[in-house]
N, C-alpha and C. Protein backbone atom coordinates (compact mmCIF):
# COMPACT_ATOMS: atom_id res chain seq x y z
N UNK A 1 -48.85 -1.81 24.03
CA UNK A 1 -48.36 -0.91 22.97
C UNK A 1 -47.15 -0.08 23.40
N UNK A 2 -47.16 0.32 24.64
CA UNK A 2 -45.81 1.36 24.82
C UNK A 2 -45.01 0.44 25.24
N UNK A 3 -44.64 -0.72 25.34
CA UNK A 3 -43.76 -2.08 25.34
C UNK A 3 -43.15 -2.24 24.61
N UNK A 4 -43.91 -2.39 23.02
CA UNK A 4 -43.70 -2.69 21.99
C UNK A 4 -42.72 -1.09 21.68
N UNK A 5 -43.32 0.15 21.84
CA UNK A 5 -42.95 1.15 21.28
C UNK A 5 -41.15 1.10 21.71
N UNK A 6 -41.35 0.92 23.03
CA UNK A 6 -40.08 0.87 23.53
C UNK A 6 -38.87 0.30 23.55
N UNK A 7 -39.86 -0.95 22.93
CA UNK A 7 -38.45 -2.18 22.57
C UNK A 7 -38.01 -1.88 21.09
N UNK A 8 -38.92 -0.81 20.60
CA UNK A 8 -38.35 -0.30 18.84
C UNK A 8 -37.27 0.51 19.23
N UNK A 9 -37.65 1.41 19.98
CA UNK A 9 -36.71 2.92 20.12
C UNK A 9 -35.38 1.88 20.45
N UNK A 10 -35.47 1.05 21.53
CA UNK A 10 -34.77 0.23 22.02
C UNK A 10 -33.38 -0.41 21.26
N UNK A 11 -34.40 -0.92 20.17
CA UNK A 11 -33.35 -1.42 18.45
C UNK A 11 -32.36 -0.54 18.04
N UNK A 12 -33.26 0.59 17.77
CA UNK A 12 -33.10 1.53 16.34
C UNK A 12 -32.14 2.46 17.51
N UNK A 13 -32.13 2.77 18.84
CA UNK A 13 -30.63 3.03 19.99
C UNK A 13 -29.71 1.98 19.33
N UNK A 14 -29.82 0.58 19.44
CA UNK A 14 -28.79 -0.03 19.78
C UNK A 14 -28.03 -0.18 18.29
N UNK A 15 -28.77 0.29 17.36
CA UNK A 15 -28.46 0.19 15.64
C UNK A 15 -27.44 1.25 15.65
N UNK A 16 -27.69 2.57 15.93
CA UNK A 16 -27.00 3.68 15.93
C UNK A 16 -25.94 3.46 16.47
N UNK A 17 -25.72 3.02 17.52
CA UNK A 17 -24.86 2.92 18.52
C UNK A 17 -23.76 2.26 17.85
N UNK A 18 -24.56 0.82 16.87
CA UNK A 18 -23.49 0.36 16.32
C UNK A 18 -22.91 0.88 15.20
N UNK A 19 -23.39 1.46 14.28
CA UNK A 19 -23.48 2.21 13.16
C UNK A 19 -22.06 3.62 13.64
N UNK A 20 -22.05 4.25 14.88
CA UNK A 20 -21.04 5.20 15.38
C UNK A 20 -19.72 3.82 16.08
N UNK A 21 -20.04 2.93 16.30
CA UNK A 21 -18.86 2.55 16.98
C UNK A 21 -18.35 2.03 15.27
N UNK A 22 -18.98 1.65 14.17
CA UNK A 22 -18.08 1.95 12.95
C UNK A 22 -17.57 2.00 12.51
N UNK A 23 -18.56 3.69 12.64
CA UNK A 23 -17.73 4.75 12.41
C UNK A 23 -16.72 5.38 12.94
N UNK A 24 -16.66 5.25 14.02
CA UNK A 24 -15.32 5.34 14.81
C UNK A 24 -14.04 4.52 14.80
N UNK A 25 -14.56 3.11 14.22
CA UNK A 25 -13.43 2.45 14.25
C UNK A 25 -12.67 2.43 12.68
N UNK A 26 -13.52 3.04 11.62
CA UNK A 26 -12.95 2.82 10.24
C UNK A 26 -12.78 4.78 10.35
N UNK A 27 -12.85 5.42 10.77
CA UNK A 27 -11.93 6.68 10.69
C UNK A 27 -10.69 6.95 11.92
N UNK A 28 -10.53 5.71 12.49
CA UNK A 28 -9.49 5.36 13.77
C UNK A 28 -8.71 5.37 13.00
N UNK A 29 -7.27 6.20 12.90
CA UNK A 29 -5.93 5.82 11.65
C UNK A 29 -5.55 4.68 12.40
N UNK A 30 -5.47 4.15 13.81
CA UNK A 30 -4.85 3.20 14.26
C UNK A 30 -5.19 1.85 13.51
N UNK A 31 -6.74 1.78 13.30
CA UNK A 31 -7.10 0.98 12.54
C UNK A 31 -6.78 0.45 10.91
N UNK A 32 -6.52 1.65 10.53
CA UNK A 32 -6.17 1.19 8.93
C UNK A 32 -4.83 0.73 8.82
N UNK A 33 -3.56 1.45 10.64
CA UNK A 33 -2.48 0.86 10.30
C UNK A 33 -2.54 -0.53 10.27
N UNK A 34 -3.06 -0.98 11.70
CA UNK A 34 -3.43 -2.32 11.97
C UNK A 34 -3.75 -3.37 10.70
N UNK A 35 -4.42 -2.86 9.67
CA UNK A 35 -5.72 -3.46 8.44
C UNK A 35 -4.09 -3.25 7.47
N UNK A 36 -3.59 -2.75 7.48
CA UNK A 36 -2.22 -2.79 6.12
C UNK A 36 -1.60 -3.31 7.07
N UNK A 37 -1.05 -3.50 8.19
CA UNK A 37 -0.04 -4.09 8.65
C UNK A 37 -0.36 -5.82 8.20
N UNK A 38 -1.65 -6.15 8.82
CA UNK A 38 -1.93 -7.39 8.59
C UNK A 38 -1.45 -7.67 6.96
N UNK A 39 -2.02 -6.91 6.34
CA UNK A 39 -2.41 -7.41 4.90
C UNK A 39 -0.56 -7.58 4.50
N UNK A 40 -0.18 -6.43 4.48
CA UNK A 40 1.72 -6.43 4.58
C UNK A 40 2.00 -7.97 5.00
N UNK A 41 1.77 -8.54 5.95
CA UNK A 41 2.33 -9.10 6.85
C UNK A 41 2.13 -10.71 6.21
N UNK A 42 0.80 -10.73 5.35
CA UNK A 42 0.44 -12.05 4.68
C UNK A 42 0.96 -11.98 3.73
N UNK A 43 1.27 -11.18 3.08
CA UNK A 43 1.92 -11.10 1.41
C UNK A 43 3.32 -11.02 1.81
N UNK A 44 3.92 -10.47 2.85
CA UNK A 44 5.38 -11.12 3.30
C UNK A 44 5.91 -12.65 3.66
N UNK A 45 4.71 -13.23 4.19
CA UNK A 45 4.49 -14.31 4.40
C UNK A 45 5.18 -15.84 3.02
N UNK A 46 4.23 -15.03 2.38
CA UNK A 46 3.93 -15.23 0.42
C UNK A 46 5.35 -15.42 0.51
N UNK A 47 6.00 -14.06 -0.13
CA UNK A 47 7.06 -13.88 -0.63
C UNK A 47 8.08 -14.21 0.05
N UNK A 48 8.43 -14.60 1.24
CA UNK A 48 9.31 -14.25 2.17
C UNK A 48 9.75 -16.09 1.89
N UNK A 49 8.95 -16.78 1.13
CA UNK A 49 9.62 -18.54 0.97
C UNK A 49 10.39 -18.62 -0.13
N UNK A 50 10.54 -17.26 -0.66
CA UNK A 50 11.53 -16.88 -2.01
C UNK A 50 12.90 -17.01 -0.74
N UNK A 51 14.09 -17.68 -1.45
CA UNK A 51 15.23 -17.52 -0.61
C UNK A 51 16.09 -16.05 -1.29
N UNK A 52 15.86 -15.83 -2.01
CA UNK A 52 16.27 -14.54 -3.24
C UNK A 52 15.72 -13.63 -1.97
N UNK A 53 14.62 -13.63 -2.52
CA UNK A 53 13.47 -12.19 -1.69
C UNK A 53 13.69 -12.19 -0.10
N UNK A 54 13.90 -13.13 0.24
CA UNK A 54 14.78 -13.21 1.87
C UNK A 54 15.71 -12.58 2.05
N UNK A 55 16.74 -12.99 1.30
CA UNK A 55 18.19 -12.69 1.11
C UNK A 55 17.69 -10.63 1.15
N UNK A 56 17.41 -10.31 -0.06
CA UNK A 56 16.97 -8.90 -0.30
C UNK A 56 16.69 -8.43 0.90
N UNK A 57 15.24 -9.22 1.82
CA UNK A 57 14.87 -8.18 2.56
C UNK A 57 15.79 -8.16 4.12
N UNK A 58 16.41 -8.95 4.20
CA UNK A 58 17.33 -8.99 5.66
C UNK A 58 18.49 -8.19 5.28
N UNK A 59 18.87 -7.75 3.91
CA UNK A 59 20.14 -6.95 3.28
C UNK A 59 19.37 -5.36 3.63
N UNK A 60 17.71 -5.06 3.25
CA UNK A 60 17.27 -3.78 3.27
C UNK A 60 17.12 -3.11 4.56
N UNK A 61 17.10 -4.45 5.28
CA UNK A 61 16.45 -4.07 6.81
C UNK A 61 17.89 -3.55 7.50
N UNK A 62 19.19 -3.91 7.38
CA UNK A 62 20.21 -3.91 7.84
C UNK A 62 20.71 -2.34 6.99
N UNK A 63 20.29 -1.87 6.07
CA UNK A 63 20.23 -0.12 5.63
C UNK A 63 19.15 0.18 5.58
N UNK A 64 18.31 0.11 6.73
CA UNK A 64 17.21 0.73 6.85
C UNK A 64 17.33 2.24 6.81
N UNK A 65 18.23 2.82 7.69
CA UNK A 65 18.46 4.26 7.78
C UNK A 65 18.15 4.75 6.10
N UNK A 66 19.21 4.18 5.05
CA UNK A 66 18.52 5.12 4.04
C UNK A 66 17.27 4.94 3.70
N UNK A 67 16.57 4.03 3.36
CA UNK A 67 15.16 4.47 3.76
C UNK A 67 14.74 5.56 4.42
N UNK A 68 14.70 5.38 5.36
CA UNK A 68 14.08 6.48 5.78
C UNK A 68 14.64 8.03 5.95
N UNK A 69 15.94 8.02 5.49
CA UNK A 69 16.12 9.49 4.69
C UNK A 69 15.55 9.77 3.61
N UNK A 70 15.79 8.77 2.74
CA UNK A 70 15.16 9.13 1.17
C UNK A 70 13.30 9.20 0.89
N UNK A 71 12.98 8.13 1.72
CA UNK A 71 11.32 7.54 1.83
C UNK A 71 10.58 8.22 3.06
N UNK A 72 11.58 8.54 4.03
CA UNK A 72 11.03 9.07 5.08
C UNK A 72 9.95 7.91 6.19
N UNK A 73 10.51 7.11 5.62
CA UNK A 73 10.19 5.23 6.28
C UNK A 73 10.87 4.48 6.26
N UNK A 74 11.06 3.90 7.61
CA UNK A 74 12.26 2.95 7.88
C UNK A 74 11.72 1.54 6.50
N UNK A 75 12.46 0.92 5.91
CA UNK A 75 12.30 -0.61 5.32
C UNK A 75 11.14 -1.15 6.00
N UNK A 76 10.25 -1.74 5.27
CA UNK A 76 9.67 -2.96 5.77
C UNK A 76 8.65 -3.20 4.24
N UNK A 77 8.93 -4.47 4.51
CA UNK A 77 8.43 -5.42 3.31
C UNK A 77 6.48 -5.83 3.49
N UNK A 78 5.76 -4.06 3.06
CA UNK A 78 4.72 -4.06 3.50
C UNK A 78 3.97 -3.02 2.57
N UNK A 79 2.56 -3.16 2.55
CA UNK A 79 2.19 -2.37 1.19
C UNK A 79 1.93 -1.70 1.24
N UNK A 80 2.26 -0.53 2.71
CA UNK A 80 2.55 0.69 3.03
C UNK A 80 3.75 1.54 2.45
N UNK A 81 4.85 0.46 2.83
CA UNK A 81 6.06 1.10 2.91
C UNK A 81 6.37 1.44 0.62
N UNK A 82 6.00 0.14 0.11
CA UNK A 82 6.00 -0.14 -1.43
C UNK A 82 5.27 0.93 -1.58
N UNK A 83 3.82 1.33 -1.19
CA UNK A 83 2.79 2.62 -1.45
C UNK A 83 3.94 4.04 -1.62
N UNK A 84 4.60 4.24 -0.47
CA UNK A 84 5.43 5.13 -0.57
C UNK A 84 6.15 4.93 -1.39
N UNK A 85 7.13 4.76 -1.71
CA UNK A 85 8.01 3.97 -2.94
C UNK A 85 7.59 4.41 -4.18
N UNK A 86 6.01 4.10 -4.31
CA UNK A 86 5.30 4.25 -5.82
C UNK A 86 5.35 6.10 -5.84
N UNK A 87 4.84 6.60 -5.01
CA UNK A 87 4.22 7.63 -5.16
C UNK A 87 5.78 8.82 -4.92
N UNK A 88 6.56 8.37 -4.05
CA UNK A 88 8.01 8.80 -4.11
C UNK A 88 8.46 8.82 -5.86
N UNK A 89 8.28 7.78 -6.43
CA UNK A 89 9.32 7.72 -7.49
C UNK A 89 7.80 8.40 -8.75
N UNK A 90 6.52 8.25 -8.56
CA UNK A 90 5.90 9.40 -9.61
C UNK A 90 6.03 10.58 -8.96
N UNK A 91 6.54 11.20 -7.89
CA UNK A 91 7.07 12.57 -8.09
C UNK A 91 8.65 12.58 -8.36
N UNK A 92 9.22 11.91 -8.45
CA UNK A 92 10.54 11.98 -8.88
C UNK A 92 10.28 11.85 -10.31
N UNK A 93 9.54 11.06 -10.98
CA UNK A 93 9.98 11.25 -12.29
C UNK A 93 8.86 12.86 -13.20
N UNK A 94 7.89 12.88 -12.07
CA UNK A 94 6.71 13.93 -13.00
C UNK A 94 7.44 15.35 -13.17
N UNK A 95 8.22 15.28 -11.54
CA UNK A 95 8.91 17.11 -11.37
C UNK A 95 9.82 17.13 -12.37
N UNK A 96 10.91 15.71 -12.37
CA UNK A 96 12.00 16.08 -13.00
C UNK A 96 11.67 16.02 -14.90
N UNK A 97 10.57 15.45 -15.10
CA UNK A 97 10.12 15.46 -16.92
C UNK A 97 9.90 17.15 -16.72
N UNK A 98 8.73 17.74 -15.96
CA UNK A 98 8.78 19.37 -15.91
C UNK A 98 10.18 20.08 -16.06
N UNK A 99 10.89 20.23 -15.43
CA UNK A 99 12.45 21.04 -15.04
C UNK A 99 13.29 20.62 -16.63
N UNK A 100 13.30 19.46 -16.75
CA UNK A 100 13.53 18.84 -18.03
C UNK A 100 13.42 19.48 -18.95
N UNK A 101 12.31 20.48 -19.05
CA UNK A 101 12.14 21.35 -20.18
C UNK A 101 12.94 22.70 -20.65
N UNK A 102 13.08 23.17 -19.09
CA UNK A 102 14.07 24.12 -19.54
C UNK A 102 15.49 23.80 -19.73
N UNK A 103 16.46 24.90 -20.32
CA UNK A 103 17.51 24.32 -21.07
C UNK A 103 18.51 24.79 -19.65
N UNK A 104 18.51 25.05 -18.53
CA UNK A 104 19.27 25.45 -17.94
C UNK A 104 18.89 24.19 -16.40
N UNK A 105 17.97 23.44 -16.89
CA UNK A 105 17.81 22.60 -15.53
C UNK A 105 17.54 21.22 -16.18
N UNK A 106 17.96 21.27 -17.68
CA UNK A 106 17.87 19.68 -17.96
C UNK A 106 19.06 18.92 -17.44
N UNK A 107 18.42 17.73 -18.08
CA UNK A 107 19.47 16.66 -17.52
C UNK A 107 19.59 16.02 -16.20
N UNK A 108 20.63 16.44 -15.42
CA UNK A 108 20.97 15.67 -14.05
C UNK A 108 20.39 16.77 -13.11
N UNK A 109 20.62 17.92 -13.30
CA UNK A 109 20.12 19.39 -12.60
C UNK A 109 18.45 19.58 -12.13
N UNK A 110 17.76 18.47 -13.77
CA UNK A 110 16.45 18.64 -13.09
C UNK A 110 16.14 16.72 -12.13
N UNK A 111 16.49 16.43 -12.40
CA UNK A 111 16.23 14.53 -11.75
C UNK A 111 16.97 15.29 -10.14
N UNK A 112 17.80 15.88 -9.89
CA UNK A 112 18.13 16.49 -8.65
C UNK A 112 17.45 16.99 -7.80
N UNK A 113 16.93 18.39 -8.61
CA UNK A 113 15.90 18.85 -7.96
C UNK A 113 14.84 18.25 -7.73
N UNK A 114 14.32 17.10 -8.25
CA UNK A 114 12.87 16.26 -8.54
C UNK A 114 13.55 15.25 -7.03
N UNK A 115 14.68 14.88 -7.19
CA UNK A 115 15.21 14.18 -5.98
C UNK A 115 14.74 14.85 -4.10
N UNK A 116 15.29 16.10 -4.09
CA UNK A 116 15.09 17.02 -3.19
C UNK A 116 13.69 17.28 -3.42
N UNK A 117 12.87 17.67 -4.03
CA UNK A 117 11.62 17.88 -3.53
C UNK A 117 11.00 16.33 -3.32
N UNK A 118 10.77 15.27 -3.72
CA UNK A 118 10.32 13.99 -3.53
C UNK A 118 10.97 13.57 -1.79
N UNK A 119 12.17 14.04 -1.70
CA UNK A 119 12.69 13.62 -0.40
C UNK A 119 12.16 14.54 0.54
N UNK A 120 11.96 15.86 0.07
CA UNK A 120 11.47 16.79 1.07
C UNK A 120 9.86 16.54 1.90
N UNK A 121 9.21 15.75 0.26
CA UNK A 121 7.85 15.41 0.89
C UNK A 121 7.14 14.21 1.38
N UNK A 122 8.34 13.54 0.92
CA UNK A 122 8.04 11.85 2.04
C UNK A 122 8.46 12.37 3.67
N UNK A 123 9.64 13.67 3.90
CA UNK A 123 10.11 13.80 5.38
C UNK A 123 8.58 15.00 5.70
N UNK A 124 7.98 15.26 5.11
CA UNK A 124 6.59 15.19 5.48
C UNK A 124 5.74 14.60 5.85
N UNK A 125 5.92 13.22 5.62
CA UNK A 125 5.12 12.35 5.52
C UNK A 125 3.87 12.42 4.73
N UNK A 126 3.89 13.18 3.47
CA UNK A 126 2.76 13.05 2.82
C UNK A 126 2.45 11.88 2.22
N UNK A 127 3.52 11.39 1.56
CA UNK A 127 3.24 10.05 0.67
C UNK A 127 2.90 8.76 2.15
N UNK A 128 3.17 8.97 2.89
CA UNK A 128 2.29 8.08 4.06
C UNK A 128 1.02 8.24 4.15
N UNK A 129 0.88 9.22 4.33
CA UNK A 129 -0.07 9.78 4.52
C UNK A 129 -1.28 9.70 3.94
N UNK A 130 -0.82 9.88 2.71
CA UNK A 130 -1.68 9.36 1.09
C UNK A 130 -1.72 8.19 1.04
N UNK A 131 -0.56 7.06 1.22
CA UNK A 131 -1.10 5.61 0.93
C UNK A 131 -2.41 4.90 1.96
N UNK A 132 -2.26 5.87 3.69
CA UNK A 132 -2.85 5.66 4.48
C UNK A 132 -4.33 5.97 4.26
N UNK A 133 -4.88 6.87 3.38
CA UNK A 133 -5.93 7.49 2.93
C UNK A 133 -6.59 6.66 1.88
N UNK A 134 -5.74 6.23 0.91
CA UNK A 134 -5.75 5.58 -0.20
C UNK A 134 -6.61 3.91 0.41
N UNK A 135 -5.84 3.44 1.20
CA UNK A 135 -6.15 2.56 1.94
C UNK A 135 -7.66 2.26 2.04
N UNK A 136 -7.99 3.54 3.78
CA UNK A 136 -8.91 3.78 3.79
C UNK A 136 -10.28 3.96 2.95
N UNK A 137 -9.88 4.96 2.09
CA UNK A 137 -10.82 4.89 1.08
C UNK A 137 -11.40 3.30 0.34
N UNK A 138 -10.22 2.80 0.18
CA UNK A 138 -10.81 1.43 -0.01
C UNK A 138 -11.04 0.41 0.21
N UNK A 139 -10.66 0.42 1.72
CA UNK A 139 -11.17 -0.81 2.59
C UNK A 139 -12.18 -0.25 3.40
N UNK A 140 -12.82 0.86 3.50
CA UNK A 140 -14.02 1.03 4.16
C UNK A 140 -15.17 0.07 4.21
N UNK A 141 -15.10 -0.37 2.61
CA UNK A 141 -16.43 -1.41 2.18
C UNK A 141 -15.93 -2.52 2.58
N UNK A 142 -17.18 -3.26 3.29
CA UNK A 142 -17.02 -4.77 3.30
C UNK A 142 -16.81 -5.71 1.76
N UNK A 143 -17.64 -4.99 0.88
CA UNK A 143 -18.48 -5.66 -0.63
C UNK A 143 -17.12 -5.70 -1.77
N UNK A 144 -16.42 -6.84 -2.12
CA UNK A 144 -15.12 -6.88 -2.68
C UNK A 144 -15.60 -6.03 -3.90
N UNK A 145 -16.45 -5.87 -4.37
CA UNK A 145 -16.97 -5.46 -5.60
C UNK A 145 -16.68 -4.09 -5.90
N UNK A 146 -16.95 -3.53 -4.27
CA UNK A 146 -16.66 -1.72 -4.42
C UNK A 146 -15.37 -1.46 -4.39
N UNK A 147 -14.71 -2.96 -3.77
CA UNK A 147 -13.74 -2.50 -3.79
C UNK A 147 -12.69 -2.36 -4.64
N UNK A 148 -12.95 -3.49 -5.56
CA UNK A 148 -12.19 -3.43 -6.64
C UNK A 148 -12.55 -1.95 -7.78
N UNK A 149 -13.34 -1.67 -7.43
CA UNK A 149 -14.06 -0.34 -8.46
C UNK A 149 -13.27 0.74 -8.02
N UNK A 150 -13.60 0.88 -6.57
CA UNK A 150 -12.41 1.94 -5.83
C UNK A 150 -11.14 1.31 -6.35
N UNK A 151 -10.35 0.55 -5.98
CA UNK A 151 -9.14 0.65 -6.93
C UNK A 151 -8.66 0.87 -7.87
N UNK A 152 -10.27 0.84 -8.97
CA UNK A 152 -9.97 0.78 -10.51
C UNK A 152 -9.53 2.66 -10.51
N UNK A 153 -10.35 3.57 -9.47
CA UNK A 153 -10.99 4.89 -9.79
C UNK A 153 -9.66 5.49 -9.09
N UNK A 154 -8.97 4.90 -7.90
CA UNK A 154 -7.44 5.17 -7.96
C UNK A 154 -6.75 5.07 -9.08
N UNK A 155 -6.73 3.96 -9.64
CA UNK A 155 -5.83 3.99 -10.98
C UNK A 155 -6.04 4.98 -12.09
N UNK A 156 -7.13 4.85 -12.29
CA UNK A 156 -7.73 5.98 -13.04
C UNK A 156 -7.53 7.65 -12.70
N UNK A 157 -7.31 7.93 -11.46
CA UNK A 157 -6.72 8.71 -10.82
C UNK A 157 -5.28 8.96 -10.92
N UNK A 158 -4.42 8.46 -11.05
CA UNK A 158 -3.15 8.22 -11.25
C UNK A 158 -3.00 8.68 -13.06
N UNK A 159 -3.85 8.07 -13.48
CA UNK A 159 -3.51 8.14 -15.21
C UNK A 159 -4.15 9.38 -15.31
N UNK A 160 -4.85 9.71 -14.98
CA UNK A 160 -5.17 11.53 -15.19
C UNK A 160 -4.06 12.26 -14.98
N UNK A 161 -3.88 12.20 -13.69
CA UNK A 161 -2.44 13.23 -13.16
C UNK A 161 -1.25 12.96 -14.01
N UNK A 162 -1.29 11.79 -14.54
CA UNK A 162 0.10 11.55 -15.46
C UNK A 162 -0.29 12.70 -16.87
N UNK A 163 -1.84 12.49 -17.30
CA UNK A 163 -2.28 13.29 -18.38
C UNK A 163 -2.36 14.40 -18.21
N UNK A 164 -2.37 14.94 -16.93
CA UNK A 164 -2.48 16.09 -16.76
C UNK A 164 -1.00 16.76 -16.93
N UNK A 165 -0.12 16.41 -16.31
CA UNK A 165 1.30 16.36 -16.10
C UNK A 165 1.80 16.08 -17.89
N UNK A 166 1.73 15.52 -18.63
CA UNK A 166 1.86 15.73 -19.84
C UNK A 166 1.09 17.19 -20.82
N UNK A 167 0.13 16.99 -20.41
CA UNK A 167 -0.47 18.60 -20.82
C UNK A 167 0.03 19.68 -20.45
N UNK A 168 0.64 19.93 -19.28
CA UNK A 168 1.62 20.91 -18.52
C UNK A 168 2.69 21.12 -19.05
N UNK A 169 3.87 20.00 -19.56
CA UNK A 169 4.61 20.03 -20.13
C UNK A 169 4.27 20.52 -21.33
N UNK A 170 3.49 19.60 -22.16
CA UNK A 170 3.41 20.81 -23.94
C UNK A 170 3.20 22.07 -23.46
N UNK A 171 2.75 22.41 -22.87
CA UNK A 171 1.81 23.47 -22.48
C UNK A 171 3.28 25.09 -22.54
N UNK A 172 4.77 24.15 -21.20
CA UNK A 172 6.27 24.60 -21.04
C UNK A 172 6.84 24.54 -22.29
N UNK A 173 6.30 23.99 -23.17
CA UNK A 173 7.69 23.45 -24.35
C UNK A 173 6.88 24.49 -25.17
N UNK A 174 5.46 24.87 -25.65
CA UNK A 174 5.11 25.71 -26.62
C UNK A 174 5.36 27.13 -25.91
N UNK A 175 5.42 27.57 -24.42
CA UNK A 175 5.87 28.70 -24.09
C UNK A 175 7.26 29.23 -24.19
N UNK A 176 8.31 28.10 -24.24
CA UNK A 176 9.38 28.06 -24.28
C UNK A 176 9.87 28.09 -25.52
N UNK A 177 8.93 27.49 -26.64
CA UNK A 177 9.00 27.80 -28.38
C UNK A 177 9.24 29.13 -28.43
N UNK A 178 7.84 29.75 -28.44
CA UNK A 178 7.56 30.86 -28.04
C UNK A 178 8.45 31.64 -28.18
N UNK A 179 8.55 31.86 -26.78
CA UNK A 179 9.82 32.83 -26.21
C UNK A 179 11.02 32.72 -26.68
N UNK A 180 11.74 31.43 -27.45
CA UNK A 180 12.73 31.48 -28.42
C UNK A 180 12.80 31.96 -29.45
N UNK A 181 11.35 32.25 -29.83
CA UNK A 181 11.32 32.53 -31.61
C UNK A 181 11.40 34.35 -30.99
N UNK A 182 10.56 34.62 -30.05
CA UNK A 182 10.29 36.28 -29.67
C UNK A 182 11.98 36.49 -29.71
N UNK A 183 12.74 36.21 -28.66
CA UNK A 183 13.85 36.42 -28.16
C UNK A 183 14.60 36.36 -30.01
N UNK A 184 14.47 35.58 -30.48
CA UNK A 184 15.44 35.33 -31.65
C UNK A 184 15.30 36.49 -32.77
N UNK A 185 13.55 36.98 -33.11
CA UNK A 185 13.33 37.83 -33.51
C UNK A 185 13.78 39.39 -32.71
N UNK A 186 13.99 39.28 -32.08
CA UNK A 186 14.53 40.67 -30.89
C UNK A 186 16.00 40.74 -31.15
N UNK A 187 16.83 39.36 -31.60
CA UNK A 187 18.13 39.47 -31.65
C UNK A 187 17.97 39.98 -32.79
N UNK A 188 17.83 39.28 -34.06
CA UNK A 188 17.94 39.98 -35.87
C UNK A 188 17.70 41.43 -35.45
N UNK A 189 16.19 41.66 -35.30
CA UNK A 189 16.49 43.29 -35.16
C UNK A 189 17.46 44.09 -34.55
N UNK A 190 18.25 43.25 -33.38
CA UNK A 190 18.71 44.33 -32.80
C UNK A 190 20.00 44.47 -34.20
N UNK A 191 20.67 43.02 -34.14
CA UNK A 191 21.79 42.79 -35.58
C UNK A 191 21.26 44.39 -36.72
N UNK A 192 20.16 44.17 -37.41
CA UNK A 192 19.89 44.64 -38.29
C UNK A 192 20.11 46.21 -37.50
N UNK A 193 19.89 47.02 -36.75
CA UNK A 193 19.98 47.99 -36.46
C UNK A 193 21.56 48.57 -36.49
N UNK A 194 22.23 47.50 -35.71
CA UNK A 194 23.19 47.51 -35.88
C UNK A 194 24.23 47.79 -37.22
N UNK A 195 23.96 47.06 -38.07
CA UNK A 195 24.41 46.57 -39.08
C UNK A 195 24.08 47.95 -39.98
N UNK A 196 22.50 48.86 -39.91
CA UNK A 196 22.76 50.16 -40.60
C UNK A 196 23.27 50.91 -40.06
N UNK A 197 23.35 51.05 -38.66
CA UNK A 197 24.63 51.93 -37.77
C UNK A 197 26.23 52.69 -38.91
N UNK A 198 26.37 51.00 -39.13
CA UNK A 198 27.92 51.37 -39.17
C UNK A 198 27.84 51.02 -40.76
N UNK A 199 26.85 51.13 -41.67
CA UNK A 199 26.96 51.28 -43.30
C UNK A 199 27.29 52.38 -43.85
């Protein structure tokens, strides 16, 4: 009996053990680079028998530098570098629809500023950072099933913040009503005061 007991404890050690090495290896960032590099690396594979998409990516790699001023990542034809890209250009377009609203930063004044802050936070490396997470989150599971669900609940994630980001805006444009009609009513009166002044 204490044989038996021992060769349990024995298991249910060597279960844990594996259960932390894991876990150690799916919260390793080295690992998830490794797990997108590969995946990058087969879908370049794919695309890369396009003579077009060749042509493109030996032209991007050769101005890599802007990349990685603007993206804050050198070029590479990988679904890291595209991750950034996505999430670069929905804060370029979410800030600059906001700024858009007022009448003194529409136009080119607000897509500018939306420029500079989007560039400011890829040389953060947040949008890495985030696709690296993003990742994670959904290659943790072995089970393609969760995983496609986790992707769905990213996307779904994405279309909120867009809804949310639209609600924000009405939200600027009825304060900005607002304050035109106050301001406009503040002008007549002042006119009208005026106007019995000098009758």
């Amino acid at each position: 009996m204490p044989l038996i007991i021992s060769v349990s404890i024995d298991n249910v050690q060597g279960q844990m053990n594996q259960i932390q090495d894991a876990k150690d290896k799916y919260s390793d960032a080295t690992y998830w680079n490794e797990k997108w590099d590969y995946l990058g690396k087969e879908w370049k594979n794919i695309f890369m028998k396009n003579k077009i998409i060749a042509f493109f990516d030996n032209f991007f790699t050769k101005i890599s530098f802007i990349f990685q001023i603007l993206f804050g990542a050198p070029y590479s034809m990988s679904l890291v570098f595209f991750g950034i890209i996505f999430l670069w250009l929905v804060v370029f377009i979410e800030v600059g629809r906001i700024f858009n609203v007022y009448e003194k930063t529409q136009g080119f004044i607000a897509y500018l500023i939306s420029t500079i802050v989007a560039v400011f936070l890829a040389q953060l490396k947040l949008f890495e950072s985030l696709v690296l997470l993003i990742g994670q989150f959904i290659f943790s599971f072995e089970s393609t099933f969760i995983r496609v669900i986790l992707f769905c609940l990213v996307v779904l994630g994405f279309i909120f913040l867009n809804h949310f980001n639209k609600l924000l805006i009405n939200s600027l444009k009825k304060d900005k009503e607002k304050q035109e009609k106050e301001e406009e009513k503040l002008n007549r009166w002042t006119l009208k005061k005026i106007v019995e002044i000098y009758k």
